[in-house]
Protein backbone atom coordinates (compact mmCIF):
# COMPACT_ATOMS: atom_id res chain seq x y z
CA UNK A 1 -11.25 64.36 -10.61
CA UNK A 2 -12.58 61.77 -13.32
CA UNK A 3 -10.63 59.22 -14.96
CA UNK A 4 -10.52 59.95 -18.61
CA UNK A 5 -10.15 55.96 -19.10
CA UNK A 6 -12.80 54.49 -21.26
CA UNK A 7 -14.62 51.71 -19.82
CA UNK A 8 -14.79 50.37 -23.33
CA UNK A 9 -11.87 50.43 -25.11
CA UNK A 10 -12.95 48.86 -28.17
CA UNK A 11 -15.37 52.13 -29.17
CA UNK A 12 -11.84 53.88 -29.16
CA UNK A 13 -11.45 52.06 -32.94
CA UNK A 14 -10.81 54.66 -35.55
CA UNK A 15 -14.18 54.82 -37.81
CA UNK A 16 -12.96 54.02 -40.75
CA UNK A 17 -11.57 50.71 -39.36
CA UNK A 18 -14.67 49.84 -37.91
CA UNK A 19 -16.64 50.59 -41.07
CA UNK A 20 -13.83 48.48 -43.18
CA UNK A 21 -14.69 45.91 -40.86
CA UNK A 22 -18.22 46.02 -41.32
CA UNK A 23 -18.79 46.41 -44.78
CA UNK A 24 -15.90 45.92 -46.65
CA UNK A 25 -13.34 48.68 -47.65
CA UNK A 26 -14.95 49.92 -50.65
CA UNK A 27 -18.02 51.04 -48.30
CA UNK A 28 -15.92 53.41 -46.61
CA UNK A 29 -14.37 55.44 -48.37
CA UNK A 30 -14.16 59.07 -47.02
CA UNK A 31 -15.93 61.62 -48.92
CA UNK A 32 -15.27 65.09 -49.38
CA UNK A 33 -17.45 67.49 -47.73
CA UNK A 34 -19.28 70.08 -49.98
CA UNK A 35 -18.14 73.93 -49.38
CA UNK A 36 -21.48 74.85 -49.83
CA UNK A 37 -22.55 72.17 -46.90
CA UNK A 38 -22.16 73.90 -43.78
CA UNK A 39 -24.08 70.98 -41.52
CA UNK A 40 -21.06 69.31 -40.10
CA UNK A 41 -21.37 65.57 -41.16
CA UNK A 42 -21.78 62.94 -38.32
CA UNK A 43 -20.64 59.30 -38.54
CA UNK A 44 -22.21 56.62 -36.72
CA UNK A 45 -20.21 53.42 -35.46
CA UNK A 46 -22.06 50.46 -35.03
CA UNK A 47 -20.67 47.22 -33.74
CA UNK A 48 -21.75 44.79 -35.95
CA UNK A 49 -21.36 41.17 -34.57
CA UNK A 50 -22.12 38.51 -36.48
CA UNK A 51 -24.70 35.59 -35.98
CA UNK A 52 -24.31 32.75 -34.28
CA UNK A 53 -24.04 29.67 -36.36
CA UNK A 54 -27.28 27.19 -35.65
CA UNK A 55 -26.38 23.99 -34.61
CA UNK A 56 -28.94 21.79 -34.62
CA UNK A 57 -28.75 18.50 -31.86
CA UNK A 58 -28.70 15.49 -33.18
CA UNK A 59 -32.22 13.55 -33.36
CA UNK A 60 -32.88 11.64 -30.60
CA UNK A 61 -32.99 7.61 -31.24
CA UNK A 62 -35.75 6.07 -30.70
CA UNK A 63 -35.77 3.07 -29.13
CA UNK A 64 -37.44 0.35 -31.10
CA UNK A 65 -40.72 -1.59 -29.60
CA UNK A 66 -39.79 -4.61 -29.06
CA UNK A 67 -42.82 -7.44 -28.32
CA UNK A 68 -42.18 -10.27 -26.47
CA UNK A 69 -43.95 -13.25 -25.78
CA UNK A 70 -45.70 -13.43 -22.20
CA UNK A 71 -43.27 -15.76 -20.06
CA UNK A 72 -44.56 -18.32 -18.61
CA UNK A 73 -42.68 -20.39 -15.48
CA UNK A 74 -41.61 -23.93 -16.16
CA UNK A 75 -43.82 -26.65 -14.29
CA UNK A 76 -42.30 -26.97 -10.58
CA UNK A 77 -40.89 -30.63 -10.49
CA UNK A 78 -39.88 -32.37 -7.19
CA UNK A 79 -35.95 -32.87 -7.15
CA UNK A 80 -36.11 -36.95 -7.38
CA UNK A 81 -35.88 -38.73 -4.37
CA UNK A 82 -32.92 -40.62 -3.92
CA UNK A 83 -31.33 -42.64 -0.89
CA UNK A 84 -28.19 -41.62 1.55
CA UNK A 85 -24.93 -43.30 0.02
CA UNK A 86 -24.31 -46.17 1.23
CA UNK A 87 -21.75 -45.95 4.03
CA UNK A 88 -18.03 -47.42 2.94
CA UNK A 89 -16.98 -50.10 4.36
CA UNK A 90 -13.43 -51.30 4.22
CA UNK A 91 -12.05 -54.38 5.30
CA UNK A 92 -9.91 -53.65 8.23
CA UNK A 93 -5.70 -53.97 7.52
CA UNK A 94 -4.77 -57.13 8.71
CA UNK A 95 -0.75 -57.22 10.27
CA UNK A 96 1.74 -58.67 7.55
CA UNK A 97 4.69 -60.65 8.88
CA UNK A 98 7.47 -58.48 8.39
CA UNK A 99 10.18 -60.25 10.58
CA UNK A 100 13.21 -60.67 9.40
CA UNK A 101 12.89 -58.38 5.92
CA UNK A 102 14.60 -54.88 5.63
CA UNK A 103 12.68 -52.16 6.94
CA UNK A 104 11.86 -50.38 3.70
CA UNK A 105 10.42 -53.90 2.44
CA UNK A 106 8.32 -54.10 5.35
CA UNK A 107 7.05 -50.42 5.32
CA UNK A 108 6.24 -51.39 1.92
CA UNK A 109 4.08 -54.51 2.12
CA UNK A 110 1.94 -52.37 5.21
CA UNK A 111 1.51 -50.23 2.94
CA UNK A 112 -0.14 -52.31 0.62
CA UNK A 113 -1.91 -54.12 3.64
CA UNK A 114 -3.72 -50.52 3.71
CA UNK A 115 -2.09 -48.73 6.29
CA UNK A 116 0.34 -45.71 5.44
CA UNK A 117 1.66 -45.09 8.68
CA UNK A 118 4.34 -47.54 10.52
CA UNK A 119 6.93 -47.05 13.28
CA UNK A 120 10.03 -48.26 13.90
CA UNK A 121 12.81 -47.91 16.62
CA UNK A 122 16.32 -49.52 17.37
CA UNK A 123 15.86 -52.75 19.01
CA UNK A 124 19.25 -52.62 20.47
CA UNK A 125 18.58 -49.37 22.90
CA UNK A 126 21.12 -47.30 21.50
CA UNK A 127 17.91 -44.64 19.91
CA UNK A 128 19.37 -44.56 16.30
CA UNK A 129 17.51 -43.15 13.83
CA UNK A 130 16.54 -45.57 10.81
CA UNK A 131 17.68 -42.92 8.17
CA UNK A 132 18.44 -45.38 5.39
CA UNK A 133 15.59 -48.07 5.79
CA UNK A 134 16.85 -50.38 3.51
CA UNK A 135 20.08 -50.61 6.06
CA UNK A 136 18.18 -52.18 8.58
CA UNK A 137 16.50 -55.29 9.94
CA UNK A 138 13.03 -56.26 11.10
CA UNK A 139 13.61 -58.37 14.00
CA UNK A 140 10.50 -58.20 16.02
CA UNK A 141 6.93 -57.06 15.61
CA UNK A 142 4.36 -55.75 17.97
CA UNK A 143 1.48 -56.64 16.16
CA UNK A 144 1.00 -60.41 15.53
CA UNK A 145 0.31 -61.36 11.73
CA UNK A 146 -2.54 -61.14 10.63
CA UNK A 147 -4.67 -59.04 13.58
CA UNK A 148 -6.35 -56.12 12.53
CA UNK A 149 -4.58 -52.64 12.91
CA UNK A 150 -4.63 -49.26 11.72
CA UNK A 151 -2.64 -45.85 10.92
CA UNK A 152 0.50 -45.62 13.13
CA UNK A 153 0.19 -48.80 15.69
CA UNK A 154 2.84 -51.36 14.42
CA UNK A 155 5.69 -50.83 15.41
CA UNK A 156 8.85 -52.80 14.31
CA UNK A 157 11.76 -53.60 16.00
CA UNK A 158 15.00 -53.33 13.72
CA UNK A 159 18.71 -53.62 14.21
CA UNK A 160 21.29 -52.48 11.47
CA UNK A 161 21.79 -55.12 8.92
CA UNK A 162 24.94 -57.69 9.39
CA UNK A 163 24.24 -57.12 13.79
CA UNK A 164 23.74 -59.66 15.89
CA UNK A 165 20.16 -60.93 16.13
CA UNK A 166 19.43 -60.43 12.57
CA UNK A 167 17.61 -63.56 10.74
């Protein structure tokens, strides 16, 4: 059996409607059939859709011409010539005397001898540590005054200060 289902629904619009729709109410207004007509009278629906607006693109740009000057390279120039550096020379360190100052005076004046690095160790044996170098006492030196020496190779003797064998 066929399905009495339209496959277009939207025909299924009463006439009238679609002629309101169309052409405006006044259009449509039903008229009365003649007695004398006997044709029946026959309505057509059309769908009336309306046009598309036109939208017109945007102009392209156009790019502008642009003329340059032909470029021309810059001469090639030798880099100048110029001569290694000169290699430093320093004067070597040469030992203070440091005997018989505190140990943070001593450090100090190596220091400004040129060399940053200086040891120490207790002269007694015992292996204390020289945390406060101003409490202790340069009593020997392995490094004779002034002989050449560099980072870390004096190293001082020191006991604490007020011990025997302090200057």
């Amino acid at each position: 059996m066929a399905s009495t289902t339209p496959t277009r629904p939207w025909i299924r619009v009463a006439p009238l409607a679609l002629c309101a729709l169309a052409f405006g109410a006044s259009a449509c207004t039903p008229s009365t059939p003649k007695a004398d007509s006997a044709a029946p009278t026959t309505v057509e629906v059309v769908a009336v859709t309306p046009p598309a607006p036109v939208v017109e693109a945007p102009p392209e740009p156009v790019a502008p011409v642009v003329t340059e000057p032909p470029v021309t390279a810059p001469p090639v120039t030798a880099p100048p010539v110029t001569a290694p550096p000169a290699p430093v020379t320093t004067q070597p360190a040469l030992m203070p005397s440091v005997v018989c100052m505190n140990l943070q005076d001593a450090q100090d004046l190596i220091q400004t001898a040129g060399v940053f690095l200086s040891l120490s160790h207790d002269a007694t044996g015992q292996g204390r540590r020289q945390v406060n170098d101003s409490n202790w006492v340069v009593v020997a030196q392995n490094i004779p005054p002034g002989t050449p020496f560099g980072e870390g190779e004096a190293d001082l003797a020191v006991v604490k200060d007020g011990e025997p064998g302090t200057c």
